[in-house]
C-alpha atoms as a PDB file:
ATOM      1  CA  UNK A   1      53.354 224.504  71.036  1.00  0.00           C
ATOM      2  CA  UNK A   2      52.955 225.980  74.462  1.00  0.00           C
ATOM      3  CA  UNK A   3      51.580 229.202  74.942  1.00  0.00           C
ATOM      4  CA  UNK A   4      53.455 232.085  73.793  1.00  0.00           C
ATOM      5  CA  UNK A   5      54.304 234.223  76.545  1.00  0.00           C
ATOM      6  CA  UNK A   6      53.861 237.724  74.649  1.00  0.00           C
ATOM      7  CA  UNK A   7      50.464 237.176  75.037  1.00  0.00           C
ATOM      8  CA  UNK A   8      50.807 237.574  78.653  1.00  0.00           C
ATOM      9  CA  UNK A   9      49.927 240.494  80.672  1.00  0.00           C
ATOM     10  CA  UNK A  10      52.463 242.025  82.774  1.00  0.00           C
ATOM     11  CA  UNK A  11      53.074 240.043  85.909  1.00  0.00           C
ATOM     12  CA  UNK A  12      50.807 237.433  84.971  1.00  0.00           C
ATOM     13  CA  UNK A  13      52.015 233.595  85.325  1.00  0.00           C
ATOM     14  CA  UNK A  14      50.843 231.081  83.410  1.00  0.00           C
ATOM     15  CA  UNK A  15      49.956 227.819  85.844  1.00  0.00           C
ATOM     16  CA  UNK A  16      48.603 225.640  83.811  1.00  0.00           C
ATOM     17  CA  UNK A  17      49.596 224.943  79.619  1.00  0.00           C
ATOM     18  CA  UNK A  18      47.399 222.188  78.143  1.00  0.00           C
ATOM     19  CA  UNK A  19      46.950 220.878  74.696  1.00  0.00           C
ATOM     20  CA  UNK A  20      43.910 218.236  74.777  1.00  0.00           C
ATOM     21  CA  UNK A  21      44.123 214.995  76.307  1.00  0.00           C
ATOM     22  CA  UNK A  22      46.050 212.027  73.772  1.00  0.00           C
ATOM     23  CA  UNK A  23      42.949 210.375  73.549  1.00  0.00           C
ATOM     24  CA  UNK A  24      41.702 213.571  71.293  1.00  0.00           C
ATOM     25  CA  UNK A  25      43.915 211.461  68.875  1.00  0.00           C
ATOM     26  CA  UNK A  26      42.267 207.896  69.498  1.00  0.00           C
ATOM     27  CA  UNK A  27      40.148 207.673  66.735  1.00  0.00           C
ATOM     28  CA  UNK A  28      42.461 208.933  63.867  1.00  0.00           C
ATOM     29  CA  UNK A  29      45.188 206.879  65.000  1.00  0.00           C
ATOM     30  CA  UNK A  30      43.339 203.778  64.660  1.00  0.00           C
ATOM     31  CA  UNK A  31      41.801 204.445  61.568  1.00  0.00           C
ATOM     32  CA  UNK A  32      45.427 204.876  60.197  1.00  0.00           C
ATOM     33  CA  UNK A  33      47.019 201.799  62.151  1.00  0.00           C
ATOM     34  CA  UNK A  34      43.886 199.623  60.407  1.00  0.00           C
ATOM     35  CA  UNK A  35      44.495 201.478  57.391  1.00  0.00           C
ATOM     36  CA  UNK A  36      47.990 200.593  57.163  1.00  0.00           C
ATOM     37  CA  UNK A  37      47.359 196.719  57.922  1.00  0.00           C
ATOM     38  CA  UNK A  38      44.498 196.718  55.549  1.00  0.00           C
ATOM     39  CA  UNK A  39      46.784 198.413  53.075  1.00  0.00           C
ATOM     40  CA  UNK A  40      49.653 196.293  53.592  1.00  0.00           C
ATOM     41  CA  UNK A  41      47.745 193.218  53.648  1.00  0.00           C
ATOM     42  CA  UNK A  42      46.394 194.151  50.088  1.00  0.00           C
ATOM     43  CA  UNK A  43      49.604 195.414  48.581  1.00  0.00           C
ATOM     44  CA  UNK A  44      51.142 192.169  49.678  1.00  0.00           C
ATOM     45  CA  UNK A  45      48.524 189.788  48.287  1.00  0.00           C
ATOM     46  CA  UNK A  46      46.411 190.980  45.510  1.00  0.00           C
ATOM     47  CA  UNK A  47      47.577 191.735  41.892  1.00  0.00           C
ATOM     48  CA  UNK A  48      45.298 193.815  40.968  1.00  0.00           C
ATOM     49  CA  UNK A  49      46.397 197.228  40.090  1.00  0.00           C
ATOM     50  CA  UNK A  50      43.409 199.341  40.906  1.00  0.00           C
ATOM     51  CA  UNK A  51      42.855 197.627  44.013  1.00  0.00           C
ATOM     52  CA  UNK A  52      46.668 198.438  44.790  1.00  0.00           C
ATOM     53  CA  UNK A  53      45.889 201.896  44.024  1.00  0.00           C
ATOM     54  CA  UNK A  54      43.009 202.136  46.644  1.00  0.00           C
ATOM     55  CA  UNK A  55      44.202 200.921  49.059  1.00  0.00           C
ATOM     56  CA  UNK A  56      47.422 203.165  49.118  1.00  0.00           C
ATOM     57  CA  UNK A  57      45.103 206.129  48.711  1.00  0.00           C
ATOM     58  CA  UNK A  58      43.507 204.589  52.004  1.00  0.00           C
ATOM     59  CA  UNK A  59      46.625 204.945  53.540  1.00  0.00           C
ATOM     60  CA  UNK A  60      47.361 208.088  52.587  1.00  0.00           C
ATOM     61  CA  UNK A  61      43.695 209.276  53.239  1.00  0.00           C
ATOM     62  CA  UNK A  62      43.859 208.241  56.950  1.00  0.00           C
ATOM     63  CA  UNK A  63      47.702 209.630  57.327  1.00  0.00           C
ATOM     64  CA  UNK A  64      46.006 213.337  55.907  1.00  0.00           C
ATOM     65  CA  UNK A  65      43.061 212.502  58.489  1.00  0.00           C
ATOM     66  CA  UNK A  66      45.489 212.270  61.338  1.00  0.00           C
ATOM     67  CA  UNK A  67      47.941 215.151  60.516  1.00  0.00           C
ATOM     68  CA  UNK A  68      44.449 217.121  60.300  1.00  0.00           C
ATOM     69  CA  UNK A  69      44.009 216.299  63.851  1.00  0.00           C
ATOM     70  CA  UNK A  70      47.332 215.860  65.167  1.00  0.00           C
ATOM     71  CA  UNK A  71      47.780 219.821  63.814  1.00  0.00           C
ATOM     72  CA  UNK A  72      44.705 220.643  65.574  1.00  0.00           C
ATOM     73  CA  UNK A  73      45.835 218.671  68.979  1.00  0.00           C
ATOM     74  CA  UNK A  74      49.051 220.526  68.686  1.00  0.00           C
ATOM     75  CA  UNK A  75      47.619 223.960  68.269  1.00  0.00           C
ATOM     76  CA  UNK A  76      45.091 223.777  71.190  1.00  0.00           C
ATOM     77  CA  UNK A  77      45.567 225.825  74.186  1.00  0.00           C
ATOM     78  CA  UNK A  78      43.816 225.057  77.447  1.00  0.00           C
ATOM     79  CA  UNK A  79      45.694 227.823  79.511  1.00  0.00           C
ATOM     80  CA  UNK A  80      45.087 228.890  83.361  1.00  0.00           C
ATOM     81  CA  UNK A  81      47.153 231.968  84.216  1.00  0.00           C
ATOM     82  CA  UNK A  82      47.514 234.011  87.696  1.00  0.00           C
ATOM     83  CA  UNK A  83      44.686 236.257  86.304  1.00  0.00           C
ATOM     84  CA  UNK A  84      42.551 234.548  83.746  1.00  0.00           C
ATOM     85  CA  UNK A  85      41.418 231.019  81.784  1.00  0.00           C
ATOM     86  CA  UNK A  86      42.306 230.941  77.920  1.00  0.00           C
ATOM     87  CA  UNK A  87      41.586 228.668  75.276  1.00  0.00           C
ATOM     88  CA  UNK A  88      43.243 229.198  71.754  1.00  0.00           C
ATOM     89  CA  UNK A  89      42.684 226.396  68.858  1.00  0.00           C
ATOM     90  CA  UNK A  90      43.187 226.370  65.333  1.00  0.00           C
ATOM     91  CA  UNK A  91      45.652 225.951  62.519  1.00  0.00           C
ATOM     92  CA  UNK A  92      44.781 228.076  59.490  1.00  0.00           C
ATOM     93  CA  UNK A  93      42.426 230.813  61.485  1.00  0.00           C
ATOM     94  CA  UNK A  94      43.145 230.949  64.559  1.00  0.00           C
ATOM     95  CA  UNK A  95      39.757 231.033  67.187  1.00  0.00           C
ATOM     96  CA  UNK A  96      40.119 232.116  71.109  1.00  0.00           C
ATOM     97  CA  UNK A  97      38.547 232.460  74.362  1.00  0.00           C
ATOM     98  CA  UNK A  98      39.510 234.381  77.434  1.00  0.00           C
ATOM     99  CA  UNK A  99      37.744 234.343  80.767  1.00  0.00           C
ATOM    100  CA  UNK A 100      39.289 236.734  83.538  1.00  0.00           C
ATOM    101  CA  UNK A 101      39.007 234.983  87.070  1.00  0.00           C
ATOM    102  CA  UNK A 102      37.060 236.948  88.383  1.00  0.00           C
ATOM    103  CA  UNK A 103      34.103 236.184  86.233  1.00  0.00           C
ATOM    104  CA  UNK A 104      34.463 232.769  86.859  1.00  0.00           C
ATOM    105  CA  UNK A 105      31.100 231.653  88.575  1.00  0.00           C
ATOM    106  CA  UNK A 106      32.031 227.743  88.330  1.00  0.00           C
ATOM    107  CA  UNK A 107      33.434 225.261  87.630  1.00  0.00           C
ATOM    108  CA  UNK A 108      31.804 221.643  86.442  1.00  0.00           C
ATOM    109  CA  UNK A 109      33.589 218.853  85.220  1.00  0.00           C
ATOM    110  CA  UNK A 110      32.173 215.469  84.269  1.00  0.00           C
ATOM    111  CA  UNK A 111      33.688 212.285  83.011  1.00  0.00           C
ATOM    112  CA  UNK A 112      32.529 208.508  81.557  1.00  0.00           C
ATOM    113  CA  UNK A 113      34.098 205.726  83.041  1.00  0.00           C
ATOM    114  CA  UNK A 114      36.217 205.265  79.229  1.00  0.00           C
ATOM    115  CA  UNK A 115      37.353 208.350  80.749  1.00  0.00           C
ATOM    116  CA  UNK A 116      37.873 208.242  84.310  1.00  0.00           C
ATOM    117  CA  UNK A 117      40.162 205.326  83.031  1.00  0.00           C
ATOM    118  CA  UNK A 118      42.311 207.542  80.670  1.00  0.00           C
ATOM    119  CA  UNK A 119      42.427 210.358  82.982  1.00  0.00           C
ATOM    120  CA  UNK A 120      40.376 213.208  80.549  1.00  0.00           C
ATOM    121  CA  UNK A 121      37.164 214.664  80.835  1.00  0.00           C
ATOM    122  CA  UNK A 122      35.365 217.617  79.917  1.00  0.00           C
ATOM    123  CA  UNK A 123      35.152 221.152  81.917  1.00  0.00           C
ATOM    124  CA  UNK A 124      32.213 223.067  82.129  1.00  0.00           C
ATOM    125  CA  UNK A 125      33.413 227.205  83.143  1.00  0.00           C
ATOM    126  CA  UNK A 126      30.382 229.422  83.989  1.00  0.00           C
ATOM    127  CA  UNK A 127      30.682 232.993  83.828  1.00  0.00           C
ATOM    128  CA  UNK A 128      29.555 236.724  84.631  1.00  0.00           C
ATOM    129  CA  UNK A 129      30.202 237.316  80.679  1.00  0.00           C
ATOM    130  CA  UNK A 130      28.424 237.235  77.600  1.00  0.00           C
ATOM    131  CA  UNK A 131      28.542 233.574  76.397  1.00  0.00           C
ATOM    132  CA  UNK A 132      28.146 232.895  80.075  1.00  0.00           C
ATOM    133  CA  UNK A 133      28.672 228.958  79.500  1.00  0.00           C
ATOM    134  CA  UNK A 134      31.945 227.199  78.382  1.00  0.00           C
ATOM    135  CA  UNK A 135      32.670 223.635  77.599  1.00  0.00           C
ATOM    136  CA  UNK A 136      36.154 222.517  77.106  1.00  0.00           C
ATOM    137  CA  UNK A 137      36.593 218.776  75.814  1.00  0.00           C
ATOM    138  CA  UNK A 138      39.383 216.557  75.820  1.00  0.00           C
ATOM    139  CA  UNK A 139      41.068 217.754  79.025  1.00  0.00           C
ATOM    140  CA  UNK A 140      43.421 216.149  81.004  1.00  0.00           C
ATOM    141  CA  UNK A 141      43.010 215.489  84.755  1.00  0.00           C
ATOM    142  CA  UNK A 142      40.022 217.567  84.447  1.00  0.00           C
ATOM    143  CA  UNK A 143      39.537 217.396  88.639  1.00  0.00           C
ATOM    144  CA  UNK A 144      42.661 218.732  89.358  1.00  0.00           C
ATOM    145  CA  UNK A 145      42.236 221.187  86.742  1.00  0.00           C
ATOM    146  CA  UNK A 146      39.283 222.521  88.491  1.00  0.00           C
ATOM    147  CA  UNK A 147      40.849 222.608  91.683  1.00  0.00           C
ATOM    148  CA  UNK A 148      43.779 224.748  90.295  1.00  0.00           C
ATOM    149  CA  UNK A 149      41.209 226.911  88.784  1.00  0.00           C
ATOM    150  CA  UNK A 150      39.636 227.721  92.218  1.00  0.00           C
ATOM    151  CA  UNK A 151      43.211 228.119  93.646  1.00  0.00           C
ATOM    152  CA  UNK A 152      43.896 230.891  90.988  1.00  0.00           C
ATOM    153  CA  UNK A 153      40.549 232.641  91.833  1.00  0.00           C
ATOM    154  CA  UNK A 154      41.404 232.706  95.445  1.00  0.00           C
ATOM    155  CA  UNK A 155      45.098 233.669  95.303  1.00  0.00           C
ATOM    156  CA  UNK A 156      43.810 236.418  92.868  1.00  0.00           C
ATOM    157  CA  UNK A 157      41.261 237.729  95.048  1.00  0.00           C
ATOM    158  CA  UNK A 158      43.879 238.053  97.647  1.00  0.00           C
ATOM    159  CA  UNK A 159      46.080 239.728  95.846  1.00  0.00           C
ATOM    160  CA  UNK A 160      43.487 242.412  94.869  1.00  0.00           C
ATOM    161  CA  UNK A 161      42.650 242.324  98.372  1.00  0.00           C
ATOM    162  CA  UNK A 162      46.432 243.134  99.260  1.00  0.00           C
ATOM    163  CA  UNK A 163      46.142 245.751  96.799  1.00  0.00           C
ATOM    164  CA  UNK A 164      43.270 247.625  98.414  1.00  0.00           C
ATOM    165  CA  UNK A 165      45.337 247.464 101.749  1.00  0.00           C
ATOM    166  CA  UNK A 166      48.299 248.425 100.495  1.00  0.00           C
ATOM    167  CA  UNK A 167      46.750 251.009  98.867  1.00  0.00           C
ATOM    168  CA  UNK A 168      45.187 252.759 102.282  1.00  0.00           C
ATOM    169  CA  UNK A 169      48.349 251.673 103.914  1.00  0.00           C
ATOM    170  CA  UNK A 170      49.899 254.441 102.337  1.00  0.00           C
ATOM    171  CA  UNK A 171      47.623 257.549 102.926  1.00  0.00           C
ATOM    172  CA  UNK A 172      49.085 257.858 105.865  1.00  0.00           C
ATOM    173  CA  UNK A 173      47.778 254.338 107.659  1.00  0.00           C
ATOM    174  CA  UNK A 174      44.328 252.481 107.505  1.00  0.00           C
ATOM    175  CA  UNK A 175      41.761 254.164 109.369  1.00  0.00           C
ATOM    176  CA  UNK A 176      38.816 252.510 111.024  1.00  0.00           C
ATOM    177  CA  UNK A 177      34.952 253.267 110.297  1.00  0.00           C
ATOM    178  CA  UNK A 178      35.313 254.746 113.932  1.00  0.00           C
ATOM    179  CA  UNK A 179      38.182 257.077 113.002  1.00  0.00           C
ATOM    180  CA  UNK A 180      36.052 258.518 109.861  1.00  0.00           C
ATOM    181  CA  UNK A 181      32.623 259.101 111.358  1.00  0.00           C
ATOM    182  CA  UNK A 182      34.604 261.082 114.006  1.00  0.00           C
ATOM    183  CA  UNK A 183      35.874 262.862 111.067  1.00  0.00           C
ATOM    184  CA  UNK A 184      32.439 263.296 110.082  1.00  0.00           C
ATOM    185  CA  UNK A 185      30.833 264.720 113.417  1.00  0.00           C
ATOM    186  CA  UNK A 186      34.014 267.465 113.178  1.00  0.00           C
ATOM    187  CA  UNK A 187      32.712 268.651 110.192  1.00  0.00           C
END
């Protein structure tokens, strides 16, 4: 599901809408795909009812186990926007994180080779707030993801920046230190 834009602020752009890396689903997937084999296998050559019966609860165990997770996968948010990180997860209650950009102290990411191969990684966000440390698992491209994270904290900073000027701009035009400790002496 991507991330619902009502949650946005006004003229904020979302950049960046990621649900974890596939690989978040590794584990579940191959306990059903052996689950299934094992399953068939049994269903196919035994006769015995009770060992019929467990192994399709088996396969219906690991099929639960990977809805579990594929729910989860589906309802994570890893979000960059024009003005702030967010991270939203959870099916039943929902749990959430929001960073503004300016906060953002840095911005760590490390990978194993298993995942320098796949292309995911985790992301380590430190900030001026009051958990002051966030890690984010399961991300994709997590490299490029921190470069587009410093990108938004630039272009953010220089549109506050613009704001400021624009802001002088129209009192009447910007006026140099000069200009106001001449104002100053007149006084």
């Amino acid at each position: 599901m991507p991330f619902p834009r009502k949650l946005l602020n006004d003229a904020e752009e979302v950049v960046l809408d990621l649900h974890p890396h596939w690989s978040f689903l590794a584990k579940q997937t191959l306990a059903l795909l052996a689950a299934i084999v094992l399953g068939t296998l049994v269903l196919l050559n035994v006769d015995n009812g009770i060992v019929q019966l467990l192994a399709g609860v088996l396969i219906l165990a690991a099929l639960g186990w990977w809805i579990v997770r594929y729910l989860d996968w589906r309802t994570t948010n890893f979000v960059v926007t024009s003005d702030r990180l967010i991270y939203r997860h959870g099916v039943v209650s929902k749990h959430g994180i929001e960073i503004p950009l300016e906060r953002v102290n840095n911005v760590l990411f490390s990978q194993r080779l298993i995942e320098r191969m796949l292309g995911s990684g985790d992301l380590v966000i430190e900030s001026a707030g009051e958990s002051g440390r966030q890690a984010f698992s399961d991300v994709r491209k997590p490299s490029a993801v921190q470069n587009e994270i410093y990108r938004q904290i630039e272009a953010n900073e220089n549109r506050k920046f613009d704001r400021i000027g624009q802001g002088h701009g129209a009192g009447g035009g910007a006026t140099s230190v000069a200009d106001e400790l001449a104002k100053l002496d007149e006084l």
